[in-house]
N, C-alpha and C. Protein backbone atom coordinates (compact mmCIF):
# COMPACT_ATOMS: atom_id res chain seq x y z
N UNK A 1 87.46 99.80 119.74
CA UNK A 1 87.96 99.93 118.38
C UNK A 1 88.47 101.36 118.18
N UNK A 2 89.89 101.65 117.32
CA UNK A 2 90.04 102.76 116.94
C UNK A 2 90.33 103.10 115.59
N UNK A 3 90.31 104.09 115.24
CA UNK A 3 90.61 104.33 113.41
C UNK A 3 91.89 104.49 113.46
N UNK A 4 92.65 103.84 112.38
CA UNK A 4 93.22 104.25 111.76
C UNK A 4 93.41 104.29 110.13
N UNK A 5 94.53 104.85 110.23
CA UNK A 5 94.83 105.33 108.43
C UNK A 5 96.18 104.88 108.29
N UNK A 6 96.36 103.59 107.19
CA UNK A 6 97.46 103.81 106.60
C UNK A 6 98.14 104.20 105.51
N UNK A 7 98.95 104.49 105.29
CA UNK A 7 99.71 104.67 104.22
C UNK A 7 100.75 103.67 103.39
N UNK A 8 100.84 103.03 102.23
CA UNK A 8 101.69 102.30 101.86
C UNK A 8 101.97 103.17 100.62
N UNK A 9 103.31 102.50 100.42
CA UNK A 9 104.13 103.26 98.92
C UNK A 9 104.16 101.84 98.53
N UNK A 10 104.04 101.35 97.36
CA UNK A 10 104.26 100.35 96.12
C UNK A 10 105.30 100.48 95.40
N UNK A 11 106.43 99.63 95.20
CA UNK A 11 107.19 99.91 94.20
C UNK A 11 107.12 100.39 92.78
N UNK A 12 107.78 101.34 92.08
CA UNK A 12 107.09 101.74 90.95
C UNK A 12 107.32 101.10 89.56
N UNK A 13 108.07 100.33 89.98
CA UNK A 13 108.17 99.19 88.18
C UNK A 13 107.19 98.32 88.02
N UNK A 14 106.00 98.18 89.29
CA UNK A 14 104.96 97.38 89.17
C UNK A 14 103.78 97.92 87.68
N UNK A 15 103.14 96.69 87.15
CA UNK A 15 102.42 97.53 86.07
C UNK A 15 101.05 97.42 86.92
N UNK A 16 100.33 98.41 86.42
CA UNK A 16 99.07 98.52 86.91
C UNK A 16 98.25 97.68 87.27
N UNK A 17 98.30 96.06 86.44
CA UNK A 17 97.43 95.40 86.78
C UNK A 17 98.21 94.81 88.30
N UNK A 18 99.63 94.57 88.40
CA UNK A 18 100.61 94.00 89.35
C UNK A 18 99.93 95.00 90.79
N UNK A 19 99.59 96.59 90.37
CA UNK A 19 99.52 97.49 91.64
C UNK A 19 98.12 97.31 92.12
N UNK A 20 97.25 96.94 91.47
CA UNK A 20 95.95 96.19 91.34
C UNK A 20 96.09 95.15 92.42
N UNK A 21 96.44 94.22 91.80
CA UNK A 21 96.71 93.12 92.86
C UNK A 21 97.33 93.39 94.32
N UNK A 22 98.40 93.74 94.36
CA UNK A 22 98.89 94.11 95.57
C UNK A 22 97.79 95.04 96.38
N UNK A 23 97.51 96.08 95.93
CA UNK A 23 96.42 96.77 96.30
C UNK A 23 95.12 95.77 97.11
N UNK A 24 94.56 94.62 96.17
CA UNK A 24 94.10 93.86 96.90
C UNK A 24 94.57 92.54 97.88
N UNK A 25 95.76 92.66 98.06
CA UNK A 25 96.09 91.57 99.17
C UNK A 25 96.51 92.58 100.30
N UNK A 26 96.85 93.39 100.10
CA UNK A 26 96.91 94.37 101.26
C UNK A 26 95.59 94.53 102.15
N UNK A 27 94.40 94.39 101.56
CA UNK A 27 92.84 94.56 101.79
C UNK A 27 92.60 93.62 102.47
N UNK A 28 93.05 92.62 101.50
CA UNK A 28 92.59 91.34 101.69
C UNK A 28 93.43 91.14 103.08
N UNK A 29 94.21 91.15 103.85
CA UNK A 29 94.97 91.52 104.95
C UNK A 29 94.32 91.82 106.24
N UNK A 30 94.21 93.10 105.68
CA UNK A 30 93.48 94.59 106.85
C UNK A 30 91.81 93.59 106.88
N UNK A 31 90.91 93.22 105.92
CA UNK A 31 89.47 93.06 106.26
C UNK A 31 89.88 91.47 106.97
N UNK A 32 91.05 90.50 107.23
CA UNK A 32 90.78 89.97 107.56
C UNK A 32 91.23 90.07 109.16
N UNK A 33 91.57 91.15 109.49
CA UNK A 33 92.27 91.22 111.17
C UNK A 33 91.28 92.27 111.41
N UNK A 34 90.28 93.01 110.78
CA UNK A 34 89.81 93.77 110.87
C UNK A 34 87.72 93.79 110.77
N UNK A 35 87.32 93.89 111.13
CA UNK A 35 85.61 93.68 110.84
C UNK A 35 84.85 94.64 110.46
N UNK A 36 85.93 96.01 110.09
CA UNK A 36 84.94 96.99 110.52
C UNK A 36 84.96 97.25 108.59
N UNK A 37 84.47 98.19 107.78
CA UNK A 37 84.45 99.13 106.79
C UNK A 37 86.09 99.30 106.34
N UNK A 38 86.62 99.47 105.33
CA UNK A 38 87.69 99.77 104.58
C UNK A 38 87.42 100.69 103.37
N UNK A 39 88.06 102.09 103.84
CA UNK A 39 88.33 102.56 102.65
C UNK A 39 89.56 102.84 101.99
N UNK A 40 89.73 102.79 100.54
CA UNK A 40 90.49 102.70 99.97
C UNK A 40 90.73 103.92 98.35
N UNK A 41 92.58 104.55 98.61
CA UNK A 41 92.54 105.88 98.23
C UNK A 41 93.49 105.60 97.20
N UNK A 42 93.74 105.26 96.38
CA UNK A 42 94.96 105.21 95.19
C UNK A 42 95.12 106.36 95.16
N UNK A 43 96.46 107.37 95.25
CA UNK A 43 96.98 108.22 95.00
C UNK A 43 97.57 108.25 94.12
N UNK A 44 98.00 107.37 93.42
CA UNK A 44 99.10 106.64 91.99
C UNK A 44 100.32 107.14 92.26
N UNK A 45 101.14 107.46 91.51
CA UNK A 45 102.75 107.09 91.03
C UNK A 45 102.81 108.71 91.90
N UNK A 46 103.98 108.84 92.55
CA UNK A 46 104.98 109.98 92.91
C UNK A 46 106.15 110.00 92.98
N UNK A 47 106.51 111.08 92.79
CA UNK A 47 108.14 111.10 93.42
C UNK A 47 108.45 111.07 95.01
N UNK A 48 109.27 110.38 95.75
CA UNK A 48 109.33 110.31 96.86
C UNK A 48 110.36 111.51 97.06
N UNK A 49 110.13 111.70 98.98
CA UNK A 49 110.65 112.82 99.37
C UNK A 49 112.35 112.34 99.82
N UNK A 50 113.02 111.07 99.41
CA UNK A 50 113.95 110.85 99.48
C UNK A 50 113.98 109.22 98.83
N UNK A 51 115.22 109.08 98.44
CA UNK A 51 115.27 107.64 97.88
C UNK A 51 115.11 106.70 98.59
N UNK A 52 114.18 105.41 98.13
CA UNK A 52 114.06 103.99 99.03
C UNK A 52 114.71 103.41 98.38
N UNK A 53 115.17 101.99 99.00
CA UNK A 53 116.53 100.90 98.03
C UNK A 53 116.36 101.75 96.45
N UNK A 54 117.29 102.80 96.61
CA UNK A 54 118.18 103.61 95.40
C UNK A 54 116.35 103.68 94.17
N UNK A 55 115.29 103.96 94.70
CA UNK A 55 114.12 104.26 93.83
C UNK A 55 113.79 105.73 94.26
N UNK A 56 113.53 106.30 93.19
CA UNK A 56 113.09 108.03 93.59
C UNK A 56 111.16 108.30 93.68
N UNK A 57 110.58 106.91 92.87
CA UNK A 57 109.07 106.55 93.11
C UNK A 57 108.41 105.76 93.62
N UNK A 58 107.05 106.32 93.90
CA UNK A 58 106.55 104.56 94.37
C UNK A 58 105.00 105.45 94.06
N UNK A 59 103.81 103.97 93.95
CA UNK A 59 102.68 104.19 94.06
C UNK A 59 102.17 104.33 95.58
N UNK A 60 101.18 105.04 95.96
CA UNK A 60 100.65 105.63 96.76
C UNK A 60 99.57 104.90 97.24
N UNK A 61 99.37 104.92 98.23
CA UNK A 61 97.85 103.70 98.82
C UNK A 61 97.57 104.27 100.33
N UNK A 62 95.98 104.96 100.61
CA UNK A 62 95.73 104.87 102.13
C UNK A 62 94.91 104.38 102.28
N UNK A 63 94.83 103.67 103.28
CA UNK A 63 93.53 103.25 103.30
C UNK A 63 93.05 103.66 104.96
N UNK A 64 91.90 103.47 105.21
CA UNK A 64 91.28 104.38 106.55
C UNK A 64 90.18 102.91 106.88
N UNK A 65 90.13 102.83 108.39
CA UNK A 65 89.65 101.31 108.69
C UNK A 65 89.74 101.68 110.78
N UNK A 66 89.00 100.62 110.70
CA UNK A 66 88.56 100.60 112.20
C UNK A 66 89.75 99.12 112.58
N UNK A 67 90.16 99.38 113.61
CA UNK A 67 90.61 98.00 114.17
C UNK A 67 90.82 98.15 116.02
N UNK A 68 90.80 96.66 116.46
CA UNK A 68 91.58 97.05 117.71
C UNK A 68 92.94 96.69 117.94
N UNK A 69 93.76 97.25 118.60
CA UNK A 69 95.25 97.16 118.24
C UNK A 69 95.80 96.37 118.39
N UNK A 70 95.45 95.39 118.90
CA UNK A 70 96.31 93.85 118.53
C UNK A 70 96.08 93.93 117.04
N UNK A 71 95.26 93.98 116.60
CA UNK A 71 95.24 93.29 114.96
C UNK A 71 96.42 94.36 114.53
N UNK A 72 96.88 95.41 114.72
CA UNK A 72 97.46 96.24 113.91
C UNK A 72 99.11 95.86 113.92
N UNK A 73 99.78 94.80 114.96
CA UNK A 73 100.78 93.98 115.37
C UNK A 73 100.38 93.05 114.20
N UNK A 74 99.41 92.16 114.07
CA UNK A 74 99.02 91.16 113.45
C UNK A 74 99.31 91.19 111.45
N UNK A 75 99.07 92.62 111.13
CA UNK A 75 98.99 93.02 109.80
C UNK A 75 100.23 93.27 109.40
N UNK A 76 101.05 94.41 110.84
CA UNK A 76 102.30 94.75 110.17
C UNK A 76 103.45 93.34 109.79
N UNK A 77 102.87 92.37 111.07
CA UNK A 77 103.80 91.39 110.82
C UNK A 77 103.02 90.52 109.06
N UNK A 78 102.25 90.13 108.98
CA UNK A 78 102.04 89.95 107.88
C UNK A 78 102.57 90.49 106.42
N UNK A 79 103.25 91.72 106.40
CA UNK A 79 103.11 92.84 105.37
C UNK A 79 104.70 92.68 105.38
N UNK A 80 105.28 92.66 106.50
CA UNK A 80 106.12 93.77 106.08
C UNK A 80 107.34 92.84 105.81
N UNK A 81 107.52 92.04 104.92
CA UNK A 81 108.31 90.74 103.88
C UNK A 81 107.69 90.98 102.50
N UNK A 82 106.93 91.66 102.13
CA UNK A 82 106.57 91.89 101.05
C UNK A 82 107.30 92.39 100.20
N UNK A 83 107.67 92.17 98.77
CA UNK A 83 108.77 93.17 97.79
C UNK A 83 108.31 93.93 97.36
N UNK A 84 106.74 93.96 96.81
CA UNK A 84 106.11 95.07 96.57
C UNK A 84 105.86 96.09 97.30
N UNK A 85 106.12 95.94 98.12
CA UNK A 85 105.85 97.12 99.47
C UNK A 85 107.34 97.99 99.66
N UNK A 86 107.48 99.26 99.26
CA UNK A 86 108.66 99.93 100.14
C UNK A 86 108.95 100.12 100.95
N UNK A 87 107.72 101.03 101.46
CA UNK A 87 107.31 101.30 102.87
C UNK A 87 105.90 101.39 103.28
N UNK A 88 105.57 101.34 104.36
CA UNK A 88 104.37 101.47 105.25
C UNK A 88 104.14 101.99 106.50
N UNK A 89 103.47 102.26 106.59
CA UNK A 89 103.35 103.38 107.93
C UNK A 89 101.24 102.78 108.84
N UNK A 90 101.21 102.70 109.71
CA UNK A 90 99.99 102.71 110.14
C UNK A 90 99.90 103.39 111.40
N UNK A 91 99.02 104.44 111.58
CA UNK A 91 99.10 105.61 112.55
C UNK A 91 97.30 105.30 113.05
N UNK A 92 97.17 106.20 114.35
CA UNK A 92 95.98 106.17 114.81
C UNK A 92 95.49 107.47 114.45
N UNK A 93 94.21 107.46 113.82
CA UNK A 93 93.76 108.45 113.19
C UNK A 93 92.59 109.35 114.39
N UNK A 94 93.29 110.64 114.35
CA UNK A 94 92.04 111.54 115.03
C UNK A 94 90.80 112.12 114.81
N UNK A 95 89.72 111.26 115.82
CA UNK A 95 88.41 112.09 114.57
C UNK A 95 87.82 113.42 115.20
């Protein structure tokens, strides 16, 4: 097993309860390719460091989790058709 940490941006016209939700199917995702502990970091609303499809914000999400790397093939393909999602990133975290 190794750690990693991801990062997702949320679109920002979502309302809170909408970033709520997404927030939990993303989870709901990761704990199911995953067995280990999930933590989870709302950063909320930012300005991004360049525009995504013509948006200058998005909500902020990391979350930090154990997996082995097949599952991490398994999630991105799951995720990444999502509209709520801008972008995502999942990296191997150094401890």
């Amino acid at each position: 097993m190794r750690n990693y940490e991801a990062m997702f941006i949320f679109h920002p016209d979502l309302t809170d309860e909408k970033v709520e939700q997404s927030v939990q199917a993303v989870e709901k995702i990761i704990k199911g390719n995953t067995k280990s502990e999930l933590k989870t970091e709302n950063l909320g609303k930012k300005t991004l460091a360049y525009p995504i499809r013509k948006l200058n914000e998005g909500y902020y999400v990391n979350y930090v989790f154990e997996a082995l790397p097949v599952a991490i093939d398994k999630i991105k393909t799951e995720l990444k058709h999502s509209e709520d999602i801008l972008r995502f990133i999942i990296f191997v975290k150094d401890v």
